[in-house]
ModelCIF file with pLDDT and N, C-alpha, C, O atoms, coordinates in Angstrom:
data_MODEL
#
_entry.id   MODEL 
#
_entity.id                         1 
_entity.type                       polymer 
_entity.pdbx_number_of_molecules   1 
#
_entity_poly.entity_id                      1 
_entity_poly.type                           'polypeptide(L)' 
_entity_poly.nstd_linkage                   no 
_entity_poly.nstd_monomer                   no 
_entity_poly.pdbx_seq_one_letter_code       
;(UNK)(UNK)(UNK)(UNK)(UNK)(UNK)(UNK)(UNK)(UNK)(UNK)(UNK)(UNK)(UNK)(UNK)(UNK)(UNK)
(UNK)(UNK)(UNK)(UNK)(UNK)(UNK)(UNK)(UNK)(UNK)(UNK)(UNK)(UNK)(UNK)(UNK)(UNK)(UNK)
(UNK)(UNK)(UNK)(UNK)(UNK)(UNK)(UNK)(UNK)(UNK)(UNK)(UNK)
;
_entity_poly.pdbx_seq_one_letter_code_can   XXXXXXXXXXXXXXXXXXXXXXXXXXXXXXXXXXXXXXXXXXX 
_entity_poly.pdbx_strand_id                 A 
#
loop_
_entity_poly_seq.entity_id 
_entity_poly_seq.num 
_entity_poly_seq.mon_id 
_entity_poly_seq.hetero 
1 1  UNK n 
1 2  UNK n 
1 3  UNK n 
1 4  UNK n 
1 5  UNK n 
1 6  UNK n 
1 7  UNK n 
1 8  UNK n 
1 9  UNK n 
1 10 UNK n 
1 11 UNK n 
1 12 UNK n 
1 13 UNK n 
1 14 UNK n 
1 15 UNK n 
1 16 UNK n 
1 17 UNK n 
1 18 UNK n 
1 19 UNK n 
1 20 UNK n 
1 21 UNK n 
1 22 UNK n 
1 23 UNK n 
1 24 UNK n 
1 25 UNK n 
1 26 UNK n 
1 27 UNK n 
1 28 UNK n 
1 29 UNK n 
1 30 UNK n 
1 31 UNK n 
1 32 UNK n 
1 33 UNK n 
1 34 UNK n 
1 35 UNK n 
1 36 UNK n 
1 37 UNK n 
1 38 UNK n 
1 39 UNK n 
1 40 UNK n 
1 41 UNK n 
1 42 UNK n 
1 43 UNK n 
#
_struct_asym.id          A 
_struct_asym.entity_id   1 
#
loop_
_ma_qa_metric.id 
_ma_qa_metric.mode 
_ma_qa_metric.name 
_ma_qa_metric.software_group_id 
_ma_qa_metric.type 
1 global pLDDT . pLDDT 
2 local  pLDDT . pLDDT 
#
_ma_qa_metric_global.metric_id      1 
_ma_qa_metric_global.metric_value   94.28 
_ma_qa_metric_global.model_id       1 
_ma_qa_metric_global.ordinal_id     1 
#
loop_
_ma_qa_metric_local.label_asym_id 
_ma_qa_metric_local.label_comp_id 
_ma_qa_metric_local.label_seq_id 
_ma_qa_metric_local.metric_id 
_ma_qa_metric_local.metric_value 
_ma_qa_metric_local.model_id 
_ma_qa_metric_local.ordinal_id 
A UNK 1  2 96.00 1 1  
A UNK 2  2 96.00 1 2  
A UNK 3  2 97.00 1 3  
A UNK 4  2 97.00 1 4  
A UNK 5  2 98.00 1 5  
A UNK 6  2 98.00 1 6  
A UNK 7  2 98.00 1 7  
A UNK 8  2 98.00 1 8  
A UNK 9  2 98.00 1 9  
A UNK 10 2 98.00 1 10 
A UNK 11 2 97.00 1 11 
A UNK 12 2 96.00 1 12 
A UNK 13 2 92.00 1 13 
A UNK 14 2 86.00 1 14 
A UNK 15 2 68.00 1 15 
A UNK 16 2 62.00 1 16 
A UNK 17 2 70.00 1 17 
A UNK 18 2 81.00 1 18 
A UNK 19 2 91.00 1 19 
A UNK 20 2 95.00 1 20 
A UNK 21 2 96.00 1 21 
A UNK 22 2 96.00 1 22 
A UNK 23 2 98.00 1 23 
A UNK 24 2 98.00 1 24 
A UNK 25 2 98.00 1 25 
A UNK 26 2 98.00 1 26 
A UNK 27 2 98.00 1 27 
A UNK 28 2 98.00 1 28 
A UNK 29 2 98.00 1 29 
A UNK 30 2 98.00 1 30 
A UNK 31 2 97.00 1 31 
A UNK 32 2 97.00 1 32 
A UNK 33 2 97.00 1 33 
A UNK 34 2 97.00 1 34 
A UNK 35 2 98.00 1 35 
A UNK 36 2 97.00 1 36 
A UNK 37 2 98.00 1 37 
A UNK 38 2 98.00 1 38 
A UNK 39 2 98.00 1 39 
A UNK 40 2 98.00 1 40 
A UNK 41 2 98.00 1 41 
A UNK 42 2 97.00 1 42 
A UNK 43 2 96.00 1 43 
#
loop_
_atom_site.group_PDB 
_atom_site.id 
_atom_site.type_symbol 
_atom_site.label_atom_id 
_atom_site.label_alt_id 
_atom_site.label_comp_id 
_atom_site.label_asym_id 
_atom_site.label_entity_id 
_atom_site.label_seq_id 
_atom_site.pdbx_PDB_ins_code 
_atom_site.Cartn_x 
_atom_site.Cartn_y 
_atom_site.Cartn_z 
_atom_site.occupancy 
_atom_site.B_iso_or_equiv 
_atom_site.pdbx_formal_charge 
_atom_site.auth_seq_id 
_atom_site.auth_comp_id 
_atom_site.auth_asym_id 
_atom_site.auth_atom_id 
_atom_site.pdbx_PDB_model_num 
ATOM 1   N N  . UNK A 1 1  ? 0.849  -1.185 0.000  1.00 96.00 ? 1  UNK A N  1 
ATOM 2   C CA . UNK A 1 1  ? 0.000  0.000  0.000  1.00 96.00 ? 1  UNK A CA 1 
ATOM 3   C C  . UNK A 1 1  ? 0.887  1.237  0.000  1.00 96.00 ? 1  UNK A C  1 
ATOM 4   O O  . UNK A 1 1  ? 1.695  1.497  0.891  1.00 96.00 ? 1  UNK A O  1 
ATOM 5   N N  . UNK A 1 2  ? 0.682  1.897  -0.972 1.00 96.00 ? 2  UNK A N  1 
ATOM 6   C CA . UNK A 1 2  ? 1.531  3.516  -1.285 1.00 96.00 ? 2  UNK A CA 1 
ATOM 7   C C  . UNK A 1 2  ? 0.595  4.532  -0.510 1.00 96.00 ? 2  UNK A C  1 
ATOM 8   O O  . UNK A 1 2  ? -0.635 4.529  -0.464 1.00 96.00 ? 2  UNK A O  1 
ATOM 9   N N  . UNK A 1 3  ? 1.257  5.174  -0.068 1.00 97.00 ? 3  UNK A N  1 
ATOM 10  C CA . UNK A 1 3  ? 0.301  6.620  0.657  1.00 97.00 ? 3  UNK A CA 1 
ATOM 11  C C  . UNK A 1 3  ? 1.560  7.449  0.763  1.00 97.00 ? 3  UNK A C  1 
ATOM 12  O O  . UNK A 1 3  ? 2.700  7.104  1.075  1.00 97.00 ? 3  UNK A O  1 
ATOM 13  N N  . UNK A 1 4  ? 0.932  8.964  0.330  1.00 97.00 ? 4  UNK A N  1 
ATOM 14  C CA . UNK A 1 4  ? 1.860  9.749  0.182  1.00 97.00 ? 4  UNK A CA 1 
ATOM 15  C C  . UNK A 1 4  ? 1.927  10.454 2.270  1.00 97.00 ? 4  UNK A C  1 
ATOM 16  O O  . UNK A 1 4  ? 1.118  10.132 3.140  1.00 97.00 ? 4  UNK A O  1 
ATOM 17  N N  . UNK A 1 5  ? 3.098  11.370 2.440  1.00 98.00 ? 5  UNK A N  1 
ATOM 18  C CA . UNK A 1 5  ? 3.546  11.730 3.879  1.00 98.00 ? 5  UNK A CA 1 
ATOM 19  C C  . UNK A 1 5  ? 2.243  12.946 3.878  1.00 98.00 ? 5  UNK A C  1 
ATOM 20  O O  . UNK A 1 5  ? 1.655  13.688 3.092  1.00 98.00 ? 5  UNK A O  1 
ATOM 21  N N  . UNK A 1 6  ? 2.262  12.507 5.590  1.00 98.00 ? 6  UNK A N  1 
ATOM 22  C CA . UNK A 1 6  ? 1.219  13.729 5.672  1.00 98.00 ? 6  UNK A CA 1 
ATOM 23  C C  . UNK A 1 6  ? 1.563  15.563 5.053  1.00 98.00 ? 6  UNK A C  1 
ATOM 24  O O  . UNK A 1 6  ? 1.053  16.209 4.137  1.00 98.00 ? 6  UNK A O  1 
ATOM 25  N N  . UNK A 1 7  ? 2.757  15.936 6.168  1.00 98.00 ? 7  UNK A N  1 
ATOM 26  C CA . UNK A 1 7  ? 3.509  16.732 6.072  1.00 98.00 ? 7  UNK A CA 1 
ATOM 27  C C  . UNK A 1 7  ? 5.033  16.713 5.504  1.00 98.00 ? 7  UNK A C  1 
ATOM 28  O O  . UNK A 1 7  ? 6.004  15.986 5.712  1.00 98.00 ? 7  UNK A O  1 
ATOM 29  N N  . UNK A 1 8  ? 4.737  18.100 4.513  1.00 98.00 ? 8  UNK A N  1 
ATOM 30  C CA . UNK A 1 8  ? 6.547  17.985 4.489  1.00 98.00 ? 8  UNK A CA 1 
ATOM 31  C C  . UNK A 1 8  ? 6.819  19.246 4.433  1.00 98.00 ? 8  UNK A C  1 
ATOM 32  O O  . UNK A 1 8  ? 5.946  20.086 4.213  1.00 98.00 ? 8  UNK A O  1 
ATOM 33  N N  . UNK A 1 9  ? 8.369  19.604 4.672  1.00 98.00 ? 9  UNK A N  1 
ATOM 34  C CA . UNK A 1 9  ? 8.393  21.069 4.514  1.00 98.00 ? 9  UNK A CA 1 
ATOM 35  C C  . UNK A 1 9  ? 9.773  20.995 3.566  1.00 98.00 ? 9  UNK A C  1 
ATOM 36  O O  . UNK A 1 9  ? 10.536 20.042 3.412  1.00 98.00 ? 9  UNK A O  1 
ATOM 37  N N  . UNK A 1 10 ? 9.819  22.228 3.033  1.00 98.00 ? 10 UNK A N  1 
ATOM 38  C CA . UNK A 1 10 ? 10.863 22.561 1.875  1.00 98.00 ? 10 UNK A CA 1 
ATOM 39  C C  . UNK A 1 10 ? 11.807 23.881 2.276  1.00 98.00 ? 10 UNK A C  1 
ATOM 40  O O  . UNK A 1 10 ? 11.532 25.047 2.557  1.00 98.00 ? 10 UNK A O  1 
ATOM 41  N N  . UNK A 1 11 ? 12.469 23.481 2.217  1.00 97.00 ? 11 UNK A N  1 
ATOM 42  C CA . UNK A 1 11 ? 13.747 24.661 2.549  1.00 97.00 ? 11 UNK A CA 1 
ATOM 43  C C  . UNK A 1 11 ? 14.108 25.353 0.993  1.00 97.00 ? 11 UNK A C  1 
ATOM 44  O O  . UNK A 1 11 ? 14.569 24.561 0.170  1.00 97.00 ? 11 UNK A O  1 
ATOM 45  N N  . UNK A 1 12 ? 13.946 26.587 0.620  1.00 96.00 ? 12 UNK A N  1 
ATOM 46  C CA . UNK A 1 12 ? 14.168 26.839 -0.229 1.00 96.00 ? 12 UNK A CA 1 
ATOM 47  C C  . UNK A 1 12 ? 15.251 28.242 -0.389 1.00 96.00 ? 12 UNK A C  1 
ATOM 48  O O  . UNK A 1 12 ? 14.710 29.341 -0.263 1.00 96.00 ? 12 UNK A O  1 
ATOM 49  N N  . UNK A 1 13 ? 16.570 28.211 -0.628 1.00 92.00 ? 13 UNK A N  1 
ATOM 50  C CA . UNK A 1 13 ? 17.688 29.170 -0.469 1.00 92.00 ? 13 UNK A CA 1 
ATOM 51  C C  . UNK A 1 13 ? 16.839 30.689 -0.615 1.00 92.00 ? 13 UNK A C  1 
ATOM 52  O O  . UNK A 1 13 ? 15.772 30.919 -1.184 1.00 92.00 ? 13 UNK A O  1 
ATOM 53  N N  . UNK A 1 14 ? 17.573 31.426 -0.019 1.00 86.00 ? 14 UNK A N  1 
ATOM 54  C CA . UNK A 1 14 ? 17.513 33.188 0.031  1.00 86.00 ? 14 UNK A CA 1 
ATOM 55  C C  . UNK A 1 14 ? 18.550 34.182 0.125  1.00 86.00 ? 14 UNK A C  1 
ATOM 56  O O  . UNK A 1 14 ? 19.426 33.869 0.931  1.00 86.00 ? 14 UNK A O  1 
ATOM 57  N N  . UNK A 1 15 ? 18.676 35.023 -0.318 1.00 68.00 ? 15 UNK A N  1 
ATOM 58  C CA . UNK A 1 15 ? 20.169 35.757 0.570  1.00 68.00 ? 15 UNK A CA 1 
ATOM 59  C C  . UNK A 1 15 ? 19.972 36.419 -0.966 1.00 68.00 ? 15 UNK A C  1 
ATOM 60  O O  . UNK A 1 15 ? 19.176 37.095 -1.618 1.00 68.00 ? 15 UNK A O  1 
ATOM 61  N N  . UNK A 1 16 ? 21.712 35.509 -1.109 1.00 62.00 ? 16 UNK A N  1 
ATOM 62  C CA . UNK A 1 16 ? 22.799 35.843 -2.607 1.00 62.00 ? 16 UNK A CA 1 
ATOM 63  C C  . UNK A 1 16 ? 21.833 35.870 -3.513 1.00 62.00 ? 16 UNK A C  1 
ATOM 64  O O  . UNK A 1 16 ? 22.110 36.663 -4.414 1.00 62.00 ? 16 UNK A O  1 
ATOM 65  N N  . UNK A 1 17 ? 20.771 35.312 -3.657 1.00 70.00 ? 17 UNK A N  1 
ATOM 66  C CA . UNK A 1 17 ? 20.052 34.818 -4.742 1.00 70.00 ? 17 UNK A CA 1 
ATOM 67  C C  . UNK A 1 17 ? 19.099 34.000 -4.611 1.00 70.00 ? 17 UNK A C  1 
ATOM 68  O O  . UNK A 1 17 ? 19.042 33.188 -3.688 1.00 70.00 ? 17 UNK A O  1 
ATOM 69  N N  . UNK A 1 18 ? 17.971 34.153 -5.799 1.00 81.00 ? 18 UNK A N  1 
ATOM 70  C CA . UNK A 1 18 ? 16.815 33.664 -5.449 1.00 81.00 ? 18 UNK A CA 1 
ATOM 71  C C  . UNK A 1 18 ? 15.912 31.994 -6.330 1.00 81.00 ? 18 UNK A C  1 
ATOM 72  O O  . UNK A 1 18 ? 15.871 31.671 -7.517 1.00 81.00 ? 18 UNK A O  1 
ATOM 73  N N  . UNK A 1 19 ? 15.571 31.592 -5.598 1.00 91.00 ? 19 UNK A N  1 
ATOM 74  C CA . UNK A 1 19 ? 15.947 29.905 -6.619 1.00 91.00 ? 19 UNK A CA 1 
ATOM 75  C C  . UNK A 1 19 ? 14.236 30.135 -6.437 1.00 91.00 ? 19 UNK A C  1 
ATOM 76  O O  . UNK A 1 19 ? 13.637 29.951 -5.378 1.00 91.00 ? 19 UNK A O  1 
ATOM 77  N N  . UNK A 1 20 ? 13.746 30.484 -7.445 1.00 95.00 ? 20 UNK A N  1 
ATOM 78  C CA . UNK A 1 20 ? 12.290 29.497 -7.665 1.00 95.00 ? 20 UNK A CA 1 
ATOM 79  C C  . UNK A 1 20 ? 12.291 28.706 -8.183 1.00 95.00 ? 20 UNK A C  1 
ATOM 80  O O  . UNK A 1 20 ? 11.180 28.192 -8.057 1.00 95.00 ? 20 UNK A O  1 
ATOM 81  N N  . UNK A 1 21 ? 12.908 28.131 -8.815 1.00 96.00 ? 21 UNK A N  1 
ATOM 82  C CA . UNK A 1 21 ? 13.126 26.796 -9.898 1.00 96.00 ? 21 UNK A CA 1 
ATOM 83  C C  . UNK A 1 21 ? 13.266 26.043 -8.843 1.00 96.00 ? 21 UNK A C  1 
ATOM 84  O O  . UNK A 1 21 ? 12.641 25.015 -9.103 1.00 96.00 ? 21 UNK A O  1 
ATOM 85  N N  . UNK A 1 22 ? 13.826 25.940 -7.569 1.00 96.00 ? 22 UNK A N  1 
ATOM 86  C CA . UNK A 1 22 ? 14.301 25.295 -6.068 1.00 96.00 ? 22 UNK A CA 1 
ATOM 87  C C  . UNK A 1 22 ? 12.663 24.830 -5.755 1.00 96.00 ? 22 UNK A C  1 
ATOM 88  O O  . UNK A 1 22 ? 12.359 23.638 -5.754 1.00 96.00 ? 22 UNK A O  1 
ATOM 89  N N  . UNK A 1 23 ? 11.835 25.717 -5.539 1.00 98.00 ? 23 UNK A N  1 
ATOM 90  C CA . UNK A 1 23 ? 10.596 26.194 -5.240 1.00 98.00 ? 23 UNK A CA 1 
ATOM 91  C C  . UNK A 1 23 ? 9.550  24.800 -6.093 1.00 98.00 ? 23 UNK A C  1 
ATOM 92  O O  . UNK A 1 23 ? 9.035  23.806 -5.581 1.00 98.00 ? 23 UNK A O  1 
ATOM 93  N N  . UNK A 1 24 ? 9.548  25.177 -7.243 1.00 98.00 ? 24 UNK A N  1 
ATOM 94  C CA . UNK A 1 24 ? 8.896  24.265 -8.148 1.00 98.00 ? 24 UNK A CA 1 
ATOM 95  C C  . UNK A 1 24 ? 9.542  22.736 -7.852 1.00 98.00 ? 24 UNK A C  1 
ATOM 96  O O  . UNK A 1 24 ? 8.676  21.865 -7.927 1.00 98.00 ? 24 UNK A O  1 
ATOM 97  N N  . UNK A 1 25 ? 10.761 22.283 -7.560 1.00 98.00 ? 25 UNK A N  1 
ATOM 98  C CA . UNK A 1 25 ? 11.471 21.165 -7.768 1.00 98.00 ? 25 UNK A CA 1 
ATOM 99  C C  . UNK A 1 25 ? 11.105 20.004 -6.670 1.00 98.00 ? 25 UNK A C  1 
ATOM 100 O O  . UNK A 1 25 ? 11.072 18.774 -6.684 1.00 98.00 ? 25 UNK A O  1 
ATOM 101 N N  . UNK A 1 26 ? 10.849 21.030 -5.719 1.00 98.00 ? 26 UNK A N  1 
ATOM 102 C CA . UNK A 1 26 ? 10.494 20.657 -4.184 1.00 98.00 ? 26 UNK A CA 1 
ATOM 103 C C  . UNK A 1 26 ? 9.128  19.911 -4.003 1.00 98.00 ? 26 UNK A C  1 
ATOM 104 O O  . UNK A 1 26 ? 8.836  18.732 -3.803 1.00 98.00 ? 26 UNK A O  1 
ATOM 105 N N  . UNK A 1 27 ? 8.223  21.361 -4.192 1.00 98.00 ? 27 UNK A N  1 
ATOM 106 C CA . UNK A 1 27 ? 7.082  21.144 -3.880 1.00 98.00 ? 27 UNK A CA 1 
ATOM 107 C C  . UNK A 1 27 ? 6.201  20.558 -5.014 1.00 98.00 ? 27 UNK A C  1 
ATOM 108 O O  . UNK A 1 27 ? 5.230  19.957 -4.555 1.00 98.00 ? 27 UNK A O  1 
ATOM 109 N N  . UNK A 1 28 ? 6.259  20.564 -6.161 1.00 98.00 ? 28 UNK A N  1 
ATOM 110 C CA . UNK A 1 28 ? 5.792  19.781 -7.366 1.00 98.00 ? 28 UNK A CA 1 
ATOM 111 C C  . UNK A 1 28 ? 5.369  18.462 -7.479 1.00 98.00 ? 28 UNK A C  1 
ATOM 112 O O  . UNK A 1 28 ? 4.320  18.047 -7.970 1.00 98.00 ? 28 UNK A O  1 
ATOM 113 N N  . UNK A 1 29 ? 6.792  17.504 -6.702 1.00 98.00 ? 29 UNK A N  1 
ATOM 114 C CA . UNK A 1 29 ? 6.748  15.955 -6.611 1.00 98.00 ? 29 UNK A CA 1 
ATOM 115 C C  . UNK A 1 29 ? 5.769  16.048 -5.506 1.00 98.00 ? 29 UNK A C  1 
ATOM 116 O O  . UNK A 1 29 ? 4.774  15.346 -5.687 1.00 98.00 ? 29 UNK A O  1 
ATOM 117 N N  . UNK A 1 30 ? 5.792  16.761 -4.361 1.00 98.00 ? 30 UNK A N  1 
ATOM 118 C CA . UNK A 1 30 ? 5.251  16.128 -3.173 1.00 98.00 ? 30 UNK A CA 1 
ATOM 119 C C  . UNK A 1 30 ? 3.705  16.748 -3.406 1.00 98.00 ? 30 UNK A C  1 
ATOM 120 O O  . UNK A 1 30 ? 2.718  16.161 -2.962 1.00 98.00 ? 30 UNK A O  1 
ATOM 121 N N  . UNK A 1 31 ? 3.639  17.691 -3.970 1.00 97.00 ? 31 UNK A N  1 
ATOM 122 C CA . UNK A 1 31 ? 2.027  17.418 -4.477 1.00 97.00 ? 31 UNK A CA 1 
ATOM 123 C C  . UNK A 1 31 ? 1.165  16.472 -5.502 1.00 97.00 ? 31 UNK A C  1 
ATOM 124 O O  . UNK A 1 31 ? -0.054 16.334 -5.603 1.00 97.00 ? 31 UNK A O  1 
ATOM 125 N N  . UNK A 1 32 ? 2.188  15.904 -6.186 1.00 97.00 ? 32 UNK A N  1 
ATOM 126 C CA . UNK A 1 32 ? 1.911  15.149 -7.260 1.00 97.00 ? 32 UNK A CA 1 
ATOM 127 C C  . UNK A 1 32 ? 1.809  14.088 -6.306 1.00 97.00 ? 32 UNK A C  1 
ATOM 128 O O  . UNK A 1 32 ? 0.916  13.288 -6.584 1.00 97.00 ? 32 UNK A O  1 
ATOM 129 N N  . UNK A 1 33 ? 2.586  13.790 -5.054 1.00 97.00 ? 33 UNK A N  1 
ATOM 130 C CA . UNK A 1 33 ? 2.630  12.508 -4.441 1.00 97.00 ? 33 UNK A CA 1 
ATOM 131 C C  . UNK A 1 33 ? 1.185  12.470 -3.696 1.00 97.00 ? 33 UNK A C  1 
ATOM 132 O O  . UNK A 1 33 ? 0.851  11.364 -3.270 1.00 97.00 ? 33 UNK A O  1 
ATOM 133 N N  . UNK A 1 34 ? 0.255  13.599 -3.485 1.00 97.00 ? 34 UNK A N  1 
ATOM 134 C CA . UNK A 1 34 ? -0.568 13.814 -2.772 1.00 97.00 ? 34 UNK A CA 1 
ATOM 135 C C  . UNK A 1 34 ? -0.520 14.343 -1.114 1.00 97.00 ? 34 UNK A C  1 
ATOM 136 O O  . UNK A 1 34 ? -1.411 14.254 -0.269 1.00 97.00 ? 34 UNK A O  1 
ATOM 137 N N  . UNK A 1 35 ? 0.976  14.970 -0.980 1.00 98.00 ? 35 UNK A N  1 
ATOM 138 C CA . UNK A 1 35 ? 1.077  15.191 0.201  1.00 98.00 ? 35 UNK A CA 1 
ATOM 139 C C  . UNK A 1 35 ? 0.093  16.341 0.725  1.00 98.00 ? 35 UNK A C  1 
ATOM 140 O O  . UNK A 1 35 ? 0.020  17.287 -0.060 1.00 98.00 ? 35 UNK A O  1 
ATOM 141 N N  . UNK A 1 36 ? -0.705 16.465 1.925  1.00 97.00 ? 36 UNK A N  1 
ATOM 142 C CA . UNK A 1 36 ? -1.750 17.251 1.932  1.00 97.00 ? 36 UNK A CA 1 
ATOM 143 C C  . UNK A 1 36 ? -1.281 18.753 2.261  1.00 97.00 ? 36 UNK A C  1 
ATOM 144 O O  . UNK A 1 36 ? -2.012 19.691 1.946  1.00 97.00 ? 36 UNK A O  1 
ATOM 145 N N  . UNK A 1 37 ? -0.023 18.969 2.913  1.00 98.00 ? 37 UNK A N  1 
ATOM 146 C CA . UNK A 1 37 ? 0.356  20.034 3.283  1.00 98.00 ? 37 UNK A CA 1 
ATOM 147 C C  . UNK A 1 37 ? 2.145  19.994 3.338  1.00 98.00 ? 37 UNK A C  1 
ATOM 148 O O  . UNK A 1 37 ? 2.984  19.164 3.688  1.00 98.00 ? 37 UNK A O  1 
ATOM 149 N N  . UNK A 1 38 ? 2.166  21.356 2.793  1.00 98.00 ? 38 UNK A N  1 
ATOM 150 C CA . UNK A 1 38 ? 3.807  21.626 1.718  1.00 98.00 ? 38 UNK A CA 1 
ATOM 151 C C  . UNK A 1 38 ? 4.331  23.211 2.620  1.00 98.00 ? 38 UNK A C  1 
ATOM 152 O O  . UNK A 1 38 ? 4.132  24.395 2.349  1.00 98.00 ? 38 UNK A O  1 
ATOM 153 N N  . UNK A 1 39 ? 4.924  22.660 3.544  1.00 98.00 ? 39 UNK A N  1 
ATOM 154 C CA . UNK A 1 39 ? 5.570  24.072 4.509  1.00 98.00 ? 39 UNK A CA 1 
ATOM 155 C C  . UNK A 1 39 ? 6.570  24.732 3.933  1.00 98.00 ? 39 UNK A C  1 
ATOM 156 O O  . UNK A 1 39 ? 7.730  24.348 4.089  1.00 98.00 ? 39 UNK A O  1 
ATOM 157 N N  . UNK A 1 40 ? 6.252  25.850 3.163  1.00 98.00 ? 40 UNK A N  1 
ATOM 158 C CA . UNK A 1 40 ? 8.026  26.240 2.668  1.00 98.00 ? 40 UNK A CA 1 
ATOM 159 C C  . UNK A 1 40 ? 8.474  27.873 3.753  1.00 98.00 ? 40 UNK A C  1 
ATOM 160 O O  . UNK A 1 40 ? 7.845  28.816 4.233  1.00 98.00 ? 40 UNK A O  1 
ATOM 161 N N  . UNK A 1 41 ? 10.114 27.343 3.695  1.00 98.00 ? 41 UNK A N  1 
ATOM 162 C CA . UNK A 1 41 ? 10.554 28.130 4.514  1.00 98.00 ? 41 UNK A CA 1 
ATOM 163 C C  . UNK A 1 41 ? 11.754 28.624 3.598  1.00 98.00 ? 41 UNK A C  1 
ATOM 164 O O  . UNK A 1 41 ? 12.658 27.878 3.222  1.00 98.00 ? 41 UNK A O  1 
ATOM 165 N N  . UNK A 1 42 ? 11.662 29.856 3.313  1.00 97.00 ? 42 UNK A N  1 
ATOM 166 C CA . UNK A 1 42 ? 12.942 30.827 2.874  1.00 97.00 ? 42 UNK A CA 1 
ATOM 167 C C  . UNK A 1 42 ? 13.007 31.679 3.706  1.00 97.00 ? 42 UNK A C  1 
ATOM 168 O O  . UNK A 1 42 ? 12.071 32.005 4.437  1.00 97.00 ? 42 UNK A O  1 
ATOM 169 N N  . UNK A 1 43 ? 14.542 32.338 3.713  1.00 96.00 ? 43 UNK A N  1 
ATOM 170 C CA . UNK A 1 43 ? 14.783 33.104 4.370  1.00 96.00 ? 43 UNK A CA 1 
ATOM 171 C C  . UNK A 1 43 ? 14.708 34.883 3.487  1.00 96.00 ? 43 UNK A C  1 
ATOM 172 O O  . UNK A 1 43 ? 14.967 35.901 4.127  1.00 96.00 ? 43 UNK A O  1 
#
């Protein structure tokens, strides 16, 4: 039996420079996996 994680969270870089492509890479699979909730944290 497959079941996707309840929670996950994504760290996504800040500062020097800004990664949304980071953003998409992260959270994309784990919604596709059905995860119900996607915490992202940049600084």
């Amino acid at each position: 039996k497959v079941t996707p994680l309840d929670r996950v969270g994504i760290y996504v870089p800040g500062g020097k420079a800004a990664y949304p492509s980071s953003v998409l890479m992260n959270a994309i699979p784990a919604h596709v996996a059905g995860v119900q909730e996607i915490i992202m944290v940049v600084p």
